[in-house]
Protein backbone atom coordinates (compact mmCIF):
# COMPACT_ATOMS: atom_id res chain seq x y z
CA UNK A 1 85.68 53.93 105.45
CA UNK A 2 85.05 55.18 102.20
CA UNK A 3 86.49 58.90 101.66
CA UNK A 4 83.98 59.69 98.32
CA UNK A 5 84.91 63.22 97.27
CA UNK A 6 84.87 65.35 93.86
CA UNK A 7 88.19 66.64 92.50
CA UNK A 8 88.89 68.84 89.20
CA UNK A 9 91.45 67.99 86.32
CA UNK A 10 92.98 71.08 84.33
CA UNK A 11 94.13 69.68 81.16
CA UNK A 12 96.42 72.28 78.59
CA UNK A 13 97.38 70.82 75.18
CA UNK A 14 99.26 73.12 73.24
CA UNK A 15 100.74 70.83 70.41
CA UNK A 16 99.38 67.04 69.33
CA UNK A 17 99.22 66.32 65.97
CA UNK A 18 95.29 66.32 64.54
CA UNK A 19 96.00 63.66 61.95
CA UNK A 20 97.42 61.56 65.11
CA UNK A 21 95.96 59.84 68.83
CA UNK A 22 98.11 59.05 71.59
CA UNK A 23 97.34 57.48 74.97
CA UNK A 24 98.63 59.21 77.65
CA UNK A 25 98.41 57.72 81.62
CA UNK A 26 98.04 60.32 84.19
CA UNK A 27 98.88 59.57 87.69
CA UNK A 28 97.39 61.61 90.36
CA UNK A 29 98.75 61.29 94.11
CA UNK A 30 98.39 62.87 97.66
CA UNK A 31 97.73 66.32 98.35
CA UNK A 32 101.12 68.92 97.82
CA UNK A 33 100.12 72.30 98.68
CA UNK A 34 97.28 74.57 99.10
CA UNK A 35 96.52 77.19 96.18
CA UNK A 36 94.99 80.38 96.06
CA UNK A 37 93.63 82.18 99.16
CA UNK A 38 90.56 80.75 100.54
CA UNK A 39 87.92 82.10 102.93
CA UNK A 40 84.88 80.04 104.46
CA UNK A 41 84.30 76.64 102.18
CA UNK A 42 86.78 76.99 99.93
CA UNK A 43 85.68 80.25 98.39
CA UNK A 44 88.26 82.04 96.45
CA UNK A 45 87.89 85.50 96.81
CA UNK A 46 87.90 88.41 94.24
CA UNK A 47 90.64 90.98 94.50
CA UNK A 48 91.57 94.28 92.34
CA UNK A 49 95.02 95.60 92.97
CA UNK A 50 95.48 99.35 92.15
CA UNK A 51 98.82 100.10 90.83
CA UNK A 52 101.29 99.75 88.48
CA UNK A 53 104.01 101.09 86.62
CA UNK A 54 103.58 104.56 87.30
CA UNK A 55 102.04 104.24 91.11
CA UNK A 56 105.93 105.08 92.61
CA UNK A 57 105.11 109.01 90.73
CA UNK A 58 101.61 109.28 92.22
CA UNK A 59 100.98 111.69 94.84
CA UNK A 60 97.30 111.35 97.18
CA UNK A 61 95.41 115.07 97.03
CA UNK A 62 94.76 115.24 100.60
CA UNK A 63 96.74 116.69 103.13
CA UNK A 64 99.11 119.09 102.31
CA UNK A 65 98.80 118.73 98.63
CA UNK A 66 96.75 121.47 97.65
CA UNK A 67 97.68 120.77 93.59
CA UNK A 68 96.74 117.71 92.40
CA UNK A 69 97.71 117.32 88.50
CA UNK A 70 96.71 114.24 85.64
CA UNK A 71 100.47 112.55 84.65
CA UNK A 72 101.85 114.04 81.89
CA UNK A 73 104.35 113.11 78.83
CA UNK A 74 107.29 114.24 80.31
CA UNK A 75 110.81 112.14 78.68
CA UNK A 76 112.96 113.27 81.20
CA UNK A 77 110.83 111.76 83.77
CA UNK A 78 110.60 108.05 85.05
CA UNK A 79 108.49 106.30 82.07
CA UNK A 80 108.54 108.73 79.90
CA UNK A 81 105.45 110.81 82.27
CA UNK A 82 105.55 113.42 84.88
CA UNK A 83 104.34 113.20 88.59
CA UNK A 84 100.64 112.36 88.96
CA UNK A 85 97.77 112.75 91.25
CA UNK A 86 95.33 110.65 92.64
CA UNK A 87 92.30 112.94 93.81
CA UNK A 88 89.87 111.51 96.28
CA UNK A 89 86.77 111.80 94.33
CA UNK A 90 88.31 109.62 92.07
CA UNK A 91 89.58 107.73 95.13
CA UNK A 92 86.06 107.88 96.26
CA UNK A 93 84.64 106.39 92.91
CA UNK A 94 86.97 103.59 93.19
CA UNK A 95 85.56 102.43 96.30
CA UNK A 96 82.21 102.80 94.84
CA UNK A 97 83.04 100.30 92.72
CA UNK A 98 84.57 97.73 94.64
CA UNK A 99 82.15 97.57 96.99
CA UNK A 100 79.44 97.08 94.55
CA UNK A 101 81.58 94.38 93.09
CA UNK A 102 82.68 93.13 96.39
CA UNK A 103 86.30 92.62 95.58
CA UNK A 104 88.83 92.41 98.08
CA UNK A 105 91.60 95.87 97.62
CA UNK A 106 95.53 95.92 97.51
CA UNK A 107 96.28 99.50 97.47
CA UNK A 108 100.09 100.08 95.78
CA UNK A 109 102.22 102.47 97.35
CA UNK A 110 104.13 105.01 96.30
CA UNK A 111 107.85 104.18 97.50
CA UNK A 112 109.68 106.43 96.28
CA UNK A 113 108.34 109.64 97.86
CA UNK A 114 111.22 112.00 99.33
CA UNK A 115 113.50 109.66 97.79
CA UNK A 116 116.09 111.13 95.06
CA UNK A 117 117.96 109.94 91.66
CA UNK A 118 121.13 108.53 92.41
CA UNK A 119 123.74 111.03 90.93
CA UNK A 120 126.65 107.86 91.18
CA UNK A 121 124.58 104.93 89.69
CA UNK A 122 121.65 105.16 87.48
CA UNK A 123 118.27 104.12 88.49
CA UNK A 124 118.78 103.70 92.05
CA UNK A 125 117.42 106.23 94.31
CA UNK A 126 118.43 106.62 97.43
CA UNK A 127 116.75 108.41 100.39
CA UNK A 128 114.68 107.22 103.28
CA UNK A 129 110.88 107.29 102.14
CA UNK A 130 108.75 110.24 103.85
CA UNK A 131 105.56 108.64 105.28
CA UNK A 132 103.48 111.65 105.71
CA UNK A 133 101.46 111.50 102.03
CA UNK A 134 100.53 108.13 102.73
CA UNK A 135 99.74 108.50 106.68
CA UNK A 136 97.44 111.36 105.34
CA UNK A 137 95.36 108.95 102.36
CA UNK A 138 95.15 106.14 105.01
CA UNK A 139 93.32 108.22 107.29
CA UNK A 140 91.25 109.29 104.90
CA UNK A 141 90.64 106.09 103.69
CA UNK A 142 89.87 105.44 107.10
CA UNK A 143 87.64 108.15 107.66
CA UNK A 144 85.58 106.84 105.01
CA UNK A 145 85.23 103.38 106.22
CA UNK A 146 86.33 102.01 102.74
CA UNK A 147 88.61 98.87 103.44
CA UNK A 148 91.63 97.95 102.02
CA UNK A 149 92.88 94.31 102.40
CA UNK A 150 96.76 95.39 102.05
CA UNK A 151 99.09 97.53 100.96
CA UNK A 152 101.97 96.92 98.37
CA UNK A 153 105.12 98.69 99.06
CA UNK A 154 106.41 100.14 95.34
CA UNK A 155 106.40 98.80 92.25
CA UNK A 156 109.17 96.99 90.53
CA UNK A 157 111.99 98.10 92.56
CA UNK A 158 113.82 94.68 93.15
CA UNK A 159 117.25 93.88 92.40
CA UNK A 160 117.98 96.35 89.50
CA UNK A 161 114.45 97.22 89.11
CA UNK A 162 112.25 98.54 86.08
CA UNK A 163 113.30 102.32 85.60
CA UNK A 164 114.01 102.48 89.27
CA UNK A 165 115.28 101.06 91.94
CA UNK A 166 115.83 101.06 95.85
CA UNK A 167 118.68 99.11 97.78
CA UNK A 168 117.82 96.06 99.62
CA UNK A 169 118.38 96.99 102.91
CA UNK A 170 117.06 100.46 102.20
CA UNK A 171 113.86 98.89 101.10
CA UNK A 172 113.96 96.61 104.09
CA UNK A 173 114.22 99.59 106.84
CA UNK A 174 111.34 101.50 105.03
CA UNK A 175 109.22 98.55 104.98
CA UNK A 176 109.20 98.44 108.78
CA UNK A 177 108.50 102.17 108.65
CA UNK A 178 105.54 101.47 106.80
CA UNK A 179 104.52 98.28 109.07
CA UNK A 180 104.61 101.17 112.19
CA UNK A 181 102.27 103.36 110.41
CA UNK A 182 99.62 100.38 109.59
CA UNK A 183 100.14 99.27 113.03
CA UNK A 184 99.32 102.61 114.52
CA UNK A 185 96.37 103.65 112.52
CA UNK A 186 95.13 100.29 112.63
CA UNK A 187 95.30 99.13 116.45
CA UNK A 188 93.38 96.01 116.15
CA UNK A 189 95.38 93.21 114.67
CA UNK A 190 91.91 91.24 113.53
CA UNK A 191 91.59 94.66 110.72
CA UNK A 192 95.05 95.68 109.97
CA UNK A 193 95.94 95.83 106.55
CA UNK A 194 98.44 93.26 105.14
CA UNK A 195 102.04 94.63 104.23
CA UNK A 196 103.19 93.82 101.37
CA UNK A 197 106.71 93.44 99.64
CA UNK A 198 108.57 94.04 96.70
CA UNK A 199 106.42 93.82 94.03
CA UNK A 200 109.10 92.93 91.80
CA UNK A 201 110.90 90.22 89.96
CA UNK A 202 112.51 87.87 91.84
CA UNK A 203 116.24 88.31 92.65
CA UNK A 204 117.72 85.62 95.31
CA UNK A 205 120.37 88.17 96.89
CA UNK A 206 118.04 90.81 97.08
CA UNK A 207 114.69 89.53 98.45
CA UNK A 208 117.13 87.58 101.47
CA UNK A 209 118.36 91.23 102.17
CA UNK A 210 115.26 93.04 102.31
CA UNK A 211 113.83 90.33 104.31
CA UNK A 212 117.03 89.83 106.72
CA UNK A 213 116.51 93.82 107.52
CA UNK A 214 112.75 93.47 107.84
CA UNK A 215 112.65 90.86 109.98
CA UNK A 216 110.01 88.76 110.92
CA UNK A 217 106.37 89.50 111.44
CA UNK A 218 107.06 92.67 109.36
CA UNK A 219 105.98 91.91 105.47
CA UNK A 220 102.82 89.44 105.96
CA UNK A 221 103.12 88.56 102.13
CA UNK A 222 105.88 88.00 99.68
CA UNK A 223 105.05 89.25 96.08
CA UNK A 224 106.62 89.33 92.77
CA UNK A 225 105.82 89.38 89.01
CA UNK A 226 106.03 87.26 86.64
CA UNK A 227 106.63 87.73 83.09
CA UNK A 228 108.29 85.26 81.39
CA UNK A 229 107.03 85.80 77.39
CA UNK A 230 109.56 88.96 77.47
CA UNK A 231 108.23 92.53 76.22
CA UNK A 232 104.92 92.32 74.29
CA UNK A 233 106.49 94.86 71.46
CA UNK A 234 109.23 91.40 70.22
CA UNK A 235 105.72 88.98 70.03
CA UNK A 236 104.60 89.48 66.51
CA UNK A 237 102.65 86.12 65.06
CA UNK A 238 101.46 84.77 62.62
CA UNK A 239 100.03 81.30 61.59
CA UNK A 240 103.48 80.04 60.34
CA UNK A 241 105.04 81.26 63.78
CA UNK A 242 102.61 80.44 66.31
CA UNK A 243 103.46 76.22 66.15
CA UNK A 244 107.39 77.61 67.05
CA UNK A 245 105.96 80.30 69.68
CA UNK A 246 104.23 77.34 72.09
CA UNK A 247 107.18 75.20 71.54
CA UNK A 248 109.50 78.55 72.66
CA UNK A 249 106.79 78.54 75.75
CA UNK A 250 107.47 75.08 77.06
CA UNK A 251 111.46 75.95 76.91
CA UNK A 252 110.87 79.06 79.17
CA UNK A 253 108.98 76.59 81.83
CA UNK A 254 111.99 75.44 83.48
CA UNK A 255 113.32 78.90 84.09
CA UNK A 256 110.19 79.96 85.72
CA UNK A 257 109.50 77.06 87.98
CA UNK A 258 113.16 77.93 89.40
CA UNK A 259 111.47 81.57 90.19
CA UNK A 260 108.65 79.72 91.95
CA UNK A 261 110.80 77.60 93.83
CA UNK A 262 112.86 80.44 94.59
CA UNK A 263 110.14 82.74 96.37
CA UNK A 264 109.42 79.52 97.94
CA UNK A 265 112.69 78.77 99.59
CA UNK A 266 112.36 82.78 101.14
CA UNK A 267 109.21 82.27 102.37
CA UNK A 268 109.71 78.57 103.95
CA UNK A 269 113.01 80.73 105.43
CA UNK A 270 111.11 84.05 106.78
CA UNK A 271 108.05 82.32 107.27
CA UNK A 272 105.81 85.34 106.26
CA UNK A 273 101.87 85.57 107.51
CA UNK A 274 100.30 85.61 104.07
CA UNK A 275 102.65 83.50 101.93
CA UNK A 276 103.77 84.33 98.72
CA UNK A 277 102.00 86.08 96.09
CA UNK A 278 102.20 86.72 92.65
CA UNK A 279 100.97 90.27 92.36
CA UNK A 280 101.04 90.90 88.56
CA UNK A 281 101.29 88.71 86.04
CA UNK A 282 100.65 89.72 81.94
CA UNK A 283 102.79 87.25 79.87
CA UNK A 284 104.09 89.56 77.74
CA UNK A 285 105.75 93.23 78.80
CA UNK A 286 105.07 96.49 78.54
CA UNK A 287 101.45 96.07 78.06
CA UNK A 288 100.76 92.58 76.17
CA UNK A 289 101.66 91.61 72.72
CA UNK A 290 98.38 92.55 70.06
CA UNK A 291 99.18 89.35 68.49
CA UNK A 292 99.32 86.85 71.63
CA UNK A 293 97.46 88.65 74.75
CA UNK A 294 93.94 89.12 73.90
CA UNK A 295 93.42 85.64 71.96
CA UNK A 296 92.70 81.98 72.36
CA UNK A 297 96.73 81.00 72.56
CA UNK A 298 97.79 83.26 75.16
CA UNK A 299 95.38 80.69 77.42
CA UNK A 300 98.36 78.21 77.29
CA UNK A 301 100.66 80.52 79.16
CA UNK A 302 97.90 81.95 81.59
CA UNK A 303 96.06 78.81 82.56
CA UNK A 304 99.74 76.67 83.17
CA UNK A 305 100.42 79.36 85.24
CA UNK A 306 97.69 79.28 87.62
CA UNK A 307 98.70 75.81 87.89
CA UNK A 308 102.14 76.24 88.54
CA UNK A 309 101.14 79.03 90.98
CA UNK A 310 99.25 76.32 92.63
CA UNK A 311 101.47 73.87 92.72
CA UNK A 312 104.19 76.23 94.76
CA UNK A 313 101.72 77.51 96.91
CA UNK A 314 101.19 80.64 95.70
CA UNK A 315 98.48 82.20 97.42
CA UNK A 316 97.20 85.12 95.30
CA UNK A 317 97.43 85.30 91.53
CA UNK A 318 97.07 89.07 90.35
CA UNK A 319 96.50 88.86 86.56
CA UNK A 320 97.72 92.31 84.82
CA UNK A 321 94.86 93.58 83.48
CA UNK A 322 91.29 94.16 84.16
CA UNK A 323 91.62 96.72 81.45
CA UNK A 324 93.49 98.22 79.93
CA UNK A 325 96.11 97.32 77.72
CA UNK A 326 96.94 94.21 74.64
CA UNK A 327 96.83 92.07 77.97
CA UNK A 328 93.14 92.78 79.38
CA UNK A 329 90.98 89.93 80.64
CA UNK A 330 88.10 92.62 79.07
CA UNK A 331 88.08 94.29 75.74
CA UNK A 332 89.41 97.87 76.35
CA UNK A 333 87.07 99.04 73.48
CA UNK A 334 83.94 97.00 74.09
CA UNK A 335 84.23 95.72 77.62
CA UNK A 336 83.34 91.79 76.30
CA UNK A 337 85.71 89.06 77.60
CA UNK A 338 88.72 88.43 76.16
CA UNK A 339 89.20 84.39 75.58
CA UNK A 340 91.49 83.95 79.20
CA UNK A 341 88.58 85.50 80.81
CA UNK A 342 86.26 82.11 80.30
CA UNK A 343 89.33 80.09 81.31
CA UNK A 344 90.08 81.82 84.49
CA UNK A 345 86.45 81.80 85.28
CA UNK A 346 86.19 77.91 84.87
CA UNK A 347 89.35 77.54 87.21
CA UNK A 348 87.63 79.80 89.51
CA UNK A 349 84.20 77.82 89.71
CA UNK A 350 85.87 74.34 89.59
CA UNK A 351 89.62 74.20 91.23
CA UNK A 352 89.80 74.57 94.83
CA UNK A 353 92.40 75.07 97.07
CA UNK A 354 93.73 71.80 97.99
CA UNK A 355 96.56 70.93 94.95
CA UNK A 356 96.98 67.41 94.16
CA UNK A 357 100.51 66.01 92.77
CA UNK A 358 100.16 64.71 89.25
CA UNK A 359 102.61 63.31 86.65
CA UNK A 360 102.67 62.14 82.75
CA UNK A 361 105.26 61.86 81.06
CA UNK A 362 103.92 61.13 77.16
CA UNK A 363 104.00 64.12 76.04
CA UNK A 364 105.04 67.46 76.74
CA UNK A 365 103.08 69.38 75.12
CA UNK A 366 100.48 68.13 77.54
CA UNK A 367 100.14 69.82 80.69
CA UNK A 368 97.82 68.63 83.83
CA UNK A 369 97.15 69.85 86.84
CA UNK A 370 94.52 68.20 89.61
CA UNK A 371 92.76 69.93 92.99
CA UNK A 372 90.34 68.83 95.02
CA UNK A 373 87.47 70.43 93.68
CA UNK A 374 85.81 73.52 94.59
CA UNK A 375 82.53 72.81 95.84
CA UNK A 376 83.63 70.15 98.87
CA UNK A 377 85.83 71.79 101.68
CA UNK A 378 88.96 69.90 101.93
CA UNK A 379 91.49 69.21 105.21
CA UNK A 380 94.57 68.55 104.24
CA UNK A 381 97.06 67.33 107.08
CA UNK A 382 100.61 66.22 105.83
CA UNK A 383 100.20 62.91 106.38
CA UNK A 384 97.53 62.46 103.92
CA UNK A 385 99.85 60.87 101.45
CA UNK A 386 97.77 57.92 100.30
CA UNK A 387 97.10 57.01 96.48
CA UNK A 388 94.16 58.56 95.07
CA UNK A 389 91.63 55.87 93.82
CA UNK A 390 88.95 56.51 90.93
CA UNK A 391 85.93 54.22 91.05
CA UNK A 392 84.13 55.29 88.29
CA UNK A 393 80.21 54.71 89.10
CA UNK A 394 79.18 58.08 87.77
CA UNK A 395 79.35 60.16 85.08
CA UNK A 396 82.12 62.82 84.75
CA UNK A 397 81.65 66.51 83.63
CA UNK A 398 83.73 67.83 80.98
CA UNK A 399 84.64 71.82 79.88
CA UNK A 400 86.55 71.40 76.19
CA UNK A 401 87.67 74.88 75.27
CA UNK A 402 88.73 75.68 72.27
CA UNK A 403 88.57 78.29 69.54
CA UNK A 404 86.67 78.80 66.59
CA UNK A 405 88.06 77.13 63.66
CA UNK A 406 90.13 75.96 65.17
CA UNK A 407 91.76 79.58 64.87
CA UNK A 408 93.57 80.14 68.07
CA UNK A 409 94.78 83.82 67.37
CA UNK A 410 91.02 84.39 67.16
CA UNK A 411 89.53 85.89 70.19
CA UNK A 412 86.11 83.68 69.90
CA UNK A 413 86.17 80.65 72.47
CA UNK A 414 84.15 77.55 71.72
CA UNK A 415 82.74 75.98 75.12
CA UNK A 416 81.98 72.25 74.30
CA UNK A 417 81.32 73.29 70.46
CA UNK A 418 79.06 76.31 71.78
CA UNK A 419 80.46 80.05 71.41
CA UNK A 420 81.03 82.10 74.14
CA UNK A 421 79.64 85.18 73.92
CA UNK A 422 77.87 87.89 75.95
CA UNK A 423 73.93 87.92 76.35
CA UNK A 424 72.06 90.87 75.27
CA UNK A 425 72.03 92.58 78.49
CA UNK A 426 75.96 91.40 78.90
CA UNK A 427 75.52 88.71 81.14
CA UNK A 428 78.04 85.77 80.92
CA UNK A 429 76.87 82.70 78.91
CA UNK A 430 75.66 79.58 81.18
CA UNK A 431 78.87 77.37 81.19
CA UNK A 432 77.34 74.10 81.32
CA UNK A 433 79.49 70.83 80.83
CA UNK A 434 79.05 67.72 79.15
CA UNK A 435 78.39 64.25 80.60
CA UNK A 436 80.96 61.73 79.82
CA UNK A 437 81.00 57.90 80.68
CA UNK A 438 83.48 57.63 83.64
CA UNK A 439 84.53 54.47 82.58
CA UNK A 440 85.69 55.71 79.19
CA UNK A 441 89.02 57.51 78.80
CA UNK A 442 89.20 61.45 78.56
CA UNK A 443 89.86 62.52 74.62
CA UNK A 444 91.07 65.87 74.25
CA UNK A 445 91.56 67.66 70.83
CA UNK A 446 94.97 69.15 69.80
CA UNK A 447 95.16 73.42 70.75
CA UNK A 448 92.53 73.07 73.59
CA UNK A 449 92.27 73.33 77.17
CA UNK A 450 90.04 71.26 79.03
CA UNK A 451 88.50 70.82 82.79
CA UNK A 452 86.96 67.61 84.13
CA UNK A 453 85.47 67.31 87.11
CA UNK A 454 85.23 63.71 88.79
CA UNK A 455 82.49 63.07 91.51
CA UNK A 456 83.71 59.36 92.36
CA UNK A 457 87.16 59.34 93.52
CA UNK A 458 89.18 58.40 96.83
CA UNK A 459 91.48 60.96 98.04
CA UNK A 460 91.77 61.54 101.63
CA UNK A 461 93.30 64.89 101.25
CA UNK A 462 89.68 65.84 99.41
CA UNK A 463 87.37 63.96 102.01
């Protein structure tokens, strides 16, 4: 029996020489893991997480809090601001707004409520965490039918944290403390929030502990963050530095596929509902680099990372930010796409959830990832380990990004030679694709990224 099915290629080049060609075989095997959260027929859904750096000093005005003040500059304080306030008619605009987008919500928690400094070690804070702020916004919330899809339990309080931290087992008993109060407002299993936990980067000896205290059936998802470009403020290019900057990238791959396989190993061990998730995710620190984050380039970190994420299972991938910031999918001055914008909205349309293993090993500077593709449901069952076979009858599509000029600290992106830009009434562009012989081999231009979509090929784990 035939198994014809349609699969997607993601193909990154960050370095081959323009004066130069070189043949490169790809090999593309059984099925490995299943990507990003799916719902239905393989529909990836849209999600907005609300938090952040400064969601641990943020206070909800209902209840008992009868003052309900904007953060202020405050040095002495945790990042450099005072306590905030998050009133509900701001709350209530929000919601407003995601459900006219219809994006999924994780809500971040403050964690560190009723918790104190440490006066013996600095940035811990010890302290159980008082539950009656946030019992009081989730009724609300509940009152007002809006829907949240989980809650995130702090912010970057891991191991020895970001400013601040909390104790493993600390963090593991309060976690179960929140788990009781989802449980309780939310009686019927089918709509309880998720729970979800740490939020932070990855630390082996911590995560085990938190999770050990926890215990199972407690945290339904296990995030962290990933930034692996270091803080955005030591990322200054130029033209003479960028060739050395994407050959620095590929030398901090290895370190972060141990952090993947890492949050992997935990969650094959605790076995948690929801997987693992990488909640945020900006590249560079402390709110992008101006040089790297909001231009062509920066797609060689963002779009290897979706396919790493892939590849160990990740199932959420929480890019950090909408707006706001050097690291913004959207212009925080004009609202117009940034250029990783068009290349997570290609991986969106095109790569479904069902990751393929793939291997070449010509070049690497050349980095490929294949799924089964997004508009065909796939079952994958782990014995579906037989060889992929291509019989190339009709024509492939191709998406050849690139940027203008070849210019790739520009922020214009070129989709198969056509610029991407907004329509008058700010509409997206149609991303069409070329037609390419199937027969013929795939030729891909130095500095570009490129999807290719194959609608002849025998996988069973795509049938």
């Amino acid at each position: 029996m035939d198994l014809k099915c349609i699969f997607s290629l993601a193909i990154l080049v960050s370095q081959i020489s323009l004066s130069s060609m070189q043949n490169v075989n790809v090999v593309i095997q059984g099925a490995t893991s299943s990507g990003f959260e799916k719902e239905g027929s393989d529909k990836c859904n849209k999600r907005i997480k609300v938090g952040g750096s400064l969601q641990d000093q943020v206070v909800y005005g209902v209840g008992g809090v009868k003052n309900c003040p904007n953060f202020m500059k405050n040095e002495d304080s945790l990042f450099g601001f005072s306590q905030g306030c998050l009133p509900l008619e701001r709350w209530d605009e929000l919601n407003k707004f995601f459900n006219q987008t219809r994006n999924m919500v994780t809500f971040g928690l403050n964690a560190l409520f009723g918790r104190n400094r440490s006066q013996i070690e600095k940035g811990l804070w010890v302290g159980d965490w008082k539950l009656q702020n946030a019992r009081d916004f989730m009724k609300y919330t509940i009152s007002k039918g809006y829907k949240v899809d989980s809650y995130e339990f702090g912010n970057q309080l891991s191991g020895a944290g970001m400013g601040a931290s909390v104790e493993a087992k600390q963090y593991g008993k309060d976690i179960v403390v929140l788990k009781n109060l989802v449980k309780e407002l939310h009686p019927y299993p089918k709509t309880q929030p998720k729970v979800l936990g740490s939020s932070g980067y990855y630390d082996e000896k911590w995560f085990n502990s938190f999770l050990e205290v926890s215990g199972h059936d407690v945290v339904d998802g296990v995030t962290h963050h990933i930034y692996n470009l270091g803080p955005g403020i030591q990322i200054c290019l130029n033209s003479v530095f960028i060739e050395e900057f994407l050959e620095a990238y590929l030398l901090l791959v290895g370190s972060v596929t141990e952090t993947y396989k890492g949050v992997l190993n935990i969650v094959n061990k605790f076995k948690p509902q929801s997987g693992a998730w990488v909640s945020e995710s900006g590249g560079a620190l402390h709110g992008g680099a101006k040089d790297l984050s909001p231009t062509f380039a920066d797609g060689f970190w963002y779009l290897d990372q979706f396919g790493m994420a892939s590849t160990y299972n990740r199932k959420v991938f929480c890019r950090q930010t909408l707006i706001g910031g050097n690291y913004a999918l959207l212009s925080t001055t004009t609202s117009i796409p940034n250029p990783d914008y068009y290349g997570a909205l290609l991986w969106h349309r095109l790569m479904g959830s069902t990751v393929l293993a793939v291997t070449q090993e010509s070049n690497p500077n050349l980095r490929v990832y294949a799924h089964c593709a997004k508009k065909k449901s796939c079952n994958l069952r782990s014995t579906d380990v037989a060889k992929p076979e291509f019989r190339g009858s009709k024509d492939r599509e191709e998406y050849h990004l690139a940027a203008l000029a070849g210019n790739i600290q520009g922020q214009i992106v070129l989709l198969n030679d056509v610029p991407m830009v907004p329509t008058e009434i700010f509409d997206i562009s149609a991303m069409e694709p070329k037609l390419v012989n199937a027969s013929t081999p795939i030729s891909i231009a130095a500095h570009s990224i490129v999807y290719v979509t194959i609608r002849d090929f025998q996988a069973p784990a795509c049938a």
